[in-house]
N, C-alpha and C. Protein backbone atom coordinates (compact mmCIF):
# COMPACT_ATOMS: atom_id res chain seq x y z
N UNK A 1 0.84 -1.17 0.00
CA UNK A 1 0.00 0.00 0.00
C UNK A 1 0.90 1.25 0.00
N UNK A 2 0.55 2.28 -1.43
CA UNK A 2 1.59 3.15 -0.93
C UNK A 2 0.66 4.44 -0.22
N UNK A 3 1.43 5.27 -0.09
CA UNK A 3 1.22 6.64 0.84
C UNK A 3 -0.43 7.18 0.39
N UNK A 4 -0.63 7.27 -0.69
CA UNK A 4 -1.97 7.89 -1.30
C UNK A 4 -2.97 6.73 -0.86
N UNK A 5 -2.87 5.16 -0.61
CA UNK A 5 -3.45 4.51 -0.67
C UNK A 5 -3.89 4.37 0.80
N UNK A 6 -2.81 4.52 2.16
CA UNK A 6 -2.66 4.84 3.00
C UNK A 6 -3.47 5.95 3.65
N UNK A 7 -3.88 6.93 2.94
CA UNK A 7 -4.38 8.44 3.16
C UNK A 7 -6.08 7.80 3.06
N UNK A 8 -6.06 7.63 2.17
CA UNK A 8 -7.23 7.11 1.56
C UNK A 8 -8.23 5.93 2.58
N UNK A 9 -7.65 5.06 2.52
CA UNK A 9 -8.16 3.95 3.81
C UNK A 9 -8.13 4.47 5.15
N UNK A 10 -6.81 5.26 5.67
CA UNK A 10 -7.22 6.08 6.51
C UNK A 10 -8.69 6.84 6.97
N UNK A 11 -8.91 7.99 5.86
CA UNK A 11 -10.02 9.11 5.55
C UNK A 11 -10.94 7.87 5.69
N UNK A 12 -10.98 6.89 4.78
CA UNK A 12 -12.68 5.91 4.79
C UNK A 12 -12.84 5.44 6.45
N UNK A 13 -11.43 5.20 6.94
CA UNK A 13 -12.40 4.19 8.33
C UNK A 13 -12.73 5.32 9.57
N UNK A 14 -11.82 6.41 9.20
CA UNK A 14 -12.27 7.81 10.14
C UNK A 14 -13.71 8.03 9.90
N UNK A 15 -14.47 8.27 8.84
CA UNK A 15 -15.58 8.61 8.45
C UNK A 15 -16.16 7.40 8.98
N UNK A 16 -16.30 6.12 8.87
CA UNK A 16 -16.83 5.11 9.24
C UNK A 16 -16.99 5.39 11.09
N UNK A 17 -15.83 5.75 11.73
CA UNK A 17 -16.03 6.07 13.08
C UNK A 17 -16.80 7.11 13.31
N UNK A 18 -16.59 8.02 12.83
CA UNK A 18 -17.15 9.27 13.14
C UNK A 18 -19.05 9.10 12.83
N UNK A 19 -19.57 8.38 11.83
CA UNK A 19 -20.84 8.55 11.68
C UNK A 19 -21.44 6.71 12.42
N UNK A 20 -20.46 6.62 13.41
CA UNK A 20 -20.62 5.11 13.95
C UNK A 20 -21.65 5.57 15.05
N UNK A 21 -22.71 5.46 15.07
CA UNK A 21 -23.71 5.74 16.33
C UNK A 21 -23.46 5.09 17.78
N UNK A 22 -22.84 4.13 17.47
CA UNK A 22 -21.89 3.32 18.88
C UNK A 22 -21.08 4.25 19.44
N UNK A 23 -19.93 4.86 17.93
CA UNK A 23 -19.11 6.21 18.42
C UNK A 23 -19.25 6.89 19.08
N UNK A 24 -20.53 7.41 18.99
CA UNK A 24 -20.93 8.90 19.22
C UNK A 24 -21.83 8.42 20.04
N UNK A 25 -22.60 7.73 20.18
CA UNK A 25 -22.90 7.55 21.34
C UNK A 25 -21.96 7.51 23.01
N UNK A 26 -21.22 6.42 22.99
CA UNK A 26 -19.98 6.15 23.75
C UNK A 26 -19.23 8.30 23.93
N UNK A 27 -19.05 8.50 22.62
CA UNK A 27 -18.08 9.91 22.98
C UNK A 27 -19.03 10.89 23.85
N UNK A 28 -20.32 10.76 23.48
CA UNK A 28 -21.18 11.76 23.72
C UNK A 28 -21.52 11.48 25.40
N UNK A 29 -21.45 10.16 25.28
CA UNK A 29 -21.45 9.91 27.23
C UNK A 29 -20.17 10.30 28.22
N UNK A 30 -19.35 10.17 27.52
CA UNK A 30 -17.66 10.53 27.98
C UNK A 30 -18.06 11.93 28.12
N UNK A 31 -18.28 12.93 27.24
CA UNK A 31 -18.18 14.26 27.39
C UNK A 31 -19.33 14.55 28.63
N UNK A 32 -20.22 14.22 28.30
CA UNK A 32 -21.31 14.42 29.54
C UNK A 32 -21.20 14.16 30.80
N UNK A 33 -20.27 12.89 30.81
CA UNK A 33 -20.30 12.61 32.67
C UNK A 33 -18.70 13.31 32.75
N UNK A 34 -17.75 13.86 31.81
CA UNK A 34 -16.76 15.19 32.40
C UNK A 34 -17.65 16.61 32.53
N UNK A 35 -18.40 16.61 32.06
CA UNK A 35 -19.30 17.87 32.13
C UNK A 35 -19.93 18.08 33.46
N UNK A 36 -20.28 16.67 33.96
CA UNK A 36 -20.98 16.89 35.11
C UNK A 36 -20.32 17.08 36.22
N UNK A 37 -19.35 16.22 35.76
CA UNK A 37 -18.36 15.69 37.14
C UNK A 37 -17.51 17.41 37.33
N UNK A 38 -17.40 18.12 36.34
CA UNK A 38 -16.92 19.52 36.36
C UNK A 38 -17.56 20.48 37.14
N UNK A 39 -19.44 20.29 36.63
CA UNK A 39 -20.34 21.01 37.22
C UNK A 39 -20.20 20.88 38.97
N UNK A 40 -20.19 19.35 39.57
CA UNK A 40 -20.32 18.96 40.61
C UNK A 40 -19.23 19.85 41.37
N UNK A 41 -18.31 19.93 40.71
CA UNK A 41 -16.93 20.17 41.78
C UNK A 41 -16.74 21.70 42.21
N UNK A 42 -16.56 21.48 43.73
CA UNK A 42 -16.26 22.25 44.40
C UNK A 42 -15.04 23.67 43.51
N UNK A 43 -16.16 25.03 43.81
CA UNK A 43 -14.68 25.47 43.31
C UNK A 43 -13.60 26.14 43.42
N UNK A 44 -12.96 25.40 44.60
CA UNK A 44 -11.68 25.07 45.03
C UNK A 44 -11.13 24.41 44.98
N UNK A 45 -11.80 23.12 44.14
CA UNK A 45 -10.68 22.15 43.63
C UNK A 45 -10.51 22.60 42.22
N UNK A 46 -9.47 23.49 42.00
CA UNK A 46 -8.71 23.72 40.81
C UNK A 46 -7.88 22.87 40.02
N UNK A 47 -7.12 21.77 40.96
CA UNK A 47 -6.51 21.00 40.02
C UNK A 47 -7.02 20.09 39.62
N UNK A 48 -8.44 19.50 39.94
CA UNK A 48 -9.10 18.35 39.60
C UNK A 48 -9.90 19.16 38.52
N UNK A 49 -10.56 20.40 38.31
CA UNK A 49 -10.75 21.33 37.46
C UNK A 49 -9.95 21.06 36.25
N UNK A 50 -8.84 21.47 36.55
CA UNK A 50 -7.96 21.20 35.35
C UNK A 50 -7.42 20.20 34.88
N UNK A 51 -7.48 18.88 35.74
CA UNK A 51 -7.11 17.93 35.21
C UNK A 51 -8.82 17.42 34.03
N UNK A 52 -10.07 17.92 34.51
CA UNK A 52 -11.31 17.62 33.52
C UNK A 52 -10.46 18.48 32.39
N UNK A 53 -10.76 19.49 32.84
CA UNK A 53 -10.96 20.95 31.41
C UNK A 53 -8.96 19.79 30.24
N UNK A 54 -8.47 19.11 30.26
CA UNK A 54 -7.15 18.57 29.65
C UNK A 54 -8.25 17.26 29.44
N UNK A 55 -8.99 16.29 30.14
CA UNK A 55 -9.43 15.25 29.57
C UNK A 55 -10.58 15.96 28.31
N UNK A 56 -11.47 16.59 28.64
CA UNK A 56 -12.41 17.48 27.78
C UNK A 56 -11.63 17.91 26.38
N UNK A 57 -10.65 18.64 26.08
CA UNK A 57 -9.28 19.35 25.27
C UNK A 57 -9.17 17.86 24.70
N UNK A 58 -8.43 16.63 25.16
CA UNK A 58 -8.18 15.45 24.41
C UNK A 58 -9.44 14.71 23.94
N UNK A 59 -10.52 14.82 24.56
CA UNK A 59 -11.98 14.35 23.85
C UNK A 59 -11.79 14.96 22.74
N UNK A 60 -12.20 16.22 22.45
CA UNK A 60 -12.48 17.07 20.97
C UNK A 60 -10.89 16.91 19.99
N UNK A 61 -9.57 16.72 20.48
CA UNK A 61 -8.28 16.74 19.62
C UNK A 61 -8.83 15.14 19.12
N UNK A 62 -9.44 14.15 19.47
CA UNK A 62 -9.60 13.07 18.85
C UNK A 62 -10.77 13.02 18.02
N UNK A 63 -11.83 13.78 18.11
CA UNK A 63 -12.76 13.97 16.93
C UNK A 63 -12.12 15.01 16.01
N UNK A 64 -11.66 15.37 16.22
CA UNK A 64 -10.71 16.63 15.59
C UNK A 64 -9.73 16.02 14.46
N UNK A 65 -8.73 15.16 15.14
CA UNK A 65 -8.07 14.43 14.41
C UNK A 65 -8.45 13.06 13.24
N UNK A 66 -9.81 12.69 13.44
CA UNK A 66 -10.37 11.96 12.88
C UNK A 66 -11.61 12.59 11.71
N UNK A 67 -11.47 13.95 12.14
CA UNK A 67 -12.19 14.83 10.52
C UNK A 67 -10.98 15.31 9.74
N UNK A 68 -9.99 15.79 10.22
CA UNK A 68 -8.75 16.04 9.88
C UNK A 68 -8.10 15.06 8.80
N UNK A 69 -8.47 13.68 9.34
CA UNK A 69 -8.03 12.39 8.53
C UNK A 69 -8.70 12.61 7.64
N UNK A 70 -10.24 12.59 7.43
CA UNK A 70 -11.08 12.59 6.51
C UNK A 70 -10.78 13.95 5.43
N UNK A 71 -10.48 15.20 6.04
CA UNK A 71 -10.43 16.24 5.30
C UNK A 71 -9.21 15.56 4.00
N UNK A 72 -7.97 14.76 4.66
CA UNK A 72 -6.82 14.57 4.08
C UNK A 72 -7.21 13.83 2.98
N UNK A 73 -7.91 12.84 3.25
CA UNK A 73 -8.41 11.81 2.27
C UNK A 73 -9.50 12.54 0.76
N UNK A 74 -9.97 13.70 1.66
CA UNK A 74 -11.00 14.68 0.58
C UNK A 74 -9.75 15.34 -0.72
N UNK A 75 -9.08 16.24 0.03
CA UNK A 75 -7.99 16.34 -0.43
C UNK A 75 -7.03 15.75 -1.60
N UNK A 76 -6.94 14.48 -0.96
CA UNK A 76 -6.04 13.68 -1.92
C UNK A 76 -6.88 13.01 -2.75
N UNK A 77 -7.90 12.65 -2.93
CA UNK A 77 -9.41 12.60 -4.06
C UNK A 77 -9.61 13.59 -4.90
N UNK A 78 -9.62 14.82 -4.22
CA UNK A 78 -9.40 16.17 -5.24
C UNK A 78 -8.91 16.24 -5.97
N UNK A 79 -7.26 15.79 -5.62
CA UNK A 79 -5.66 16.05 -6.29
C UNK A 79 -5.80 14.92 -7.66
N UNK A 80 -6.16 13.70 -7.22
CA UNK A 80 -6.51 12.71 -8.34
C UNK A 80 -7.10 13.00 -9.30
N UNK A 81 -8.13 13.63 -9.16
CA UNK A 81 -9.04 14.05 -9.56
C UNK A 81 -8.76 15.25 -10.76
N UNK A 82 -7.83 15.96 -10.53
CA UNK A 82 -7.67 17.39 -11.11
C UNK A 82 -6.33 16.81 -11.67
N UNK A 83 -5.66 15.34 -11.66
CA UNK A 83 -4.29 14.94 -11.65
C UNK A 83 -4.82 14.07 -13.43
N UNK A 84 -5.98 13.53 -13.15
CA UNK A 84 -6.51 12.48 -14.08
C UNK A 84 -7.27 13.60 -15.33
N UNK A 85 -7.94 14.63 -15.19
CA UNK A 85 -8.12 15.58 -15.68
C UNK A 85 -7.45 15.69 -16.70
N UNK A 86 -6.19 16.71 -15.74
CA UNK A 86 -5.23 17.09 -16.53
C UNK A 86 -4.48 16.39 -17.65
N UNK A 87 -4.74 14.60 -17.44
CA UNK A 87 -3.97 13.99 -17.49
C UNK A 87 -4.68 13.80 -19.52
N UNK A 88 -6.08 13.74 -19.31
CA UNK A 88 -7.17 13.49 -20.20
C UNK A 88 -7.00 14.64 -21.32
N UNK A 89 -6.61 16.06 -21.02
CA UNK A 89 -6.59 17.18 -21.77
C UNK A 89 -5.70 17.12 -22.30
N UNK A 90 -4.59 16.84 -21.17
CA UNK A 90 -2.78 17.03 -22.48
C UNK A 90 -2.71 15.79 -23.42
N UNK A 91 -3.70 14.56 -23.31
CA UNK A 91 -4.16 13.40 -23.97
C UNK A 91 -4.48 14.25 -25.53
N UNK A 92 -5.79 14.79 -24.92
CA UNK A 92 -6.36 15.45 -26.10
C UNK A 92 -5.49 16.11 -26.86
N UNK A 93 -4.75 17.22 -26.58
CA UNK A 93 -4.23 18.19 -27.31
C UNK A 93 -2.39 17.38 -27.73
N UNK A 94 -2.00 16.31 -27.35
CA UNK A 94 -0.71 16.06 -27.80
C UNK A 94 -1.02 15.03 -28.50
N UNK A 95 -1.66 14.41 -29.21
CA UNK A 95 -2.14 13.58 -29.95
C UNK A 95 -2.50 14.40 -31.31
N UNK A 96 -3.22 15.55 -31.48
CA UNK A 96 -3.45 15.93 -32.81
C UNK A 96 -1.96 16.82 -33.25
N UNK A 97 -1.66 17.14 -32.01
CA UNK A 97 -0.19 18.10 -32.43
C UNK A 97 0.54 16.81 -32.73
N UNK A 98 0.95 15.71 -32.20
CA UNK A 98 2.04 14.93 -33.08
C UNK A 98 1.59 14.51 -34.36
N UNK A 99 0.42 14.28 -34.56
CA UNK A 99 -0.20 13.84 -36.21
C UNK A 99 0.04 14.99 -36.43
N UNK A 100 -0.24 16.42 -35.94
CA UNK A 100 -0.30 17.18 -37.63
C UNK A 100 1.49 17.46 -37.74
N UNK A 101 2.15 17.80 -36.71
CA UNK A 101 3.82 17.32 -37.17
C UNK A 101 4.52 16.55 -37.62
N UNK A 102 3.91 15.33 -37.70
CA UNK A 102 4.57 14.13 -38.44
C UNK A 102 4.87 13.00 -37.54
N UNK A 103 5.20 12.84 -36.23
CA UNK A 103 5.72 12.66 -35.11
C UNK A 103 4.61 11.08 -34.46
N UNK A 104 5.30 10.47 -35.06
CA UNK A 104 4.83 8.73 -34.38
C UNK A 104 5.43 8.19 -32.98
């Protein structure tokens, strides 16, 4: 598998997680019982404060990083895309220029 192919399978199983209702279910309970457990706390406990508000920060950097994947994979679909194009036009136009020059 090379690097583009890599990007690619990547982006598909991110998207597969991300619209996984198990996922998001499961993430959406994680965020809620740090939400609460935040609400609950005394506030004078600052460092248990901040040790939520850093678990909360790594909740969202992992949905974050898993649209990120997907964006990459959009990306490199694009590039193919505008790569195969291009590829179709200079097809077109270097084909009648070597017939009408002579050029086999």
């Amino acid at each position: 598998m090379d690097k583009h192919e890599a990007i690619a399978a990547h982006a598909d199983e991110a998207a597969r997680i991300l619209n996984s209702p198990l996922f998001n279910d499961i993430f959406d309970g994680i965020r809620k019982a740090y939400v609460k457990e935040w609400e609950e706390l005394p506030t004078s406990d600052t460092e248990t404060a901040r040790d939520i508000h850093r678990r909360l920060k790594a909740l969202g950097d992992v949905r974050a990083s898993l649209n990120a994947c997907i964006s990459a994979g959009k990306v490199l679909a694009k590039e193919q895309s505008l790569r195969e194009k291009a590829l179709s036009v200079s097809k077109k136009f270097v084909k009648p220029l070597s017939n009408a020059i002579g050029v086999r």
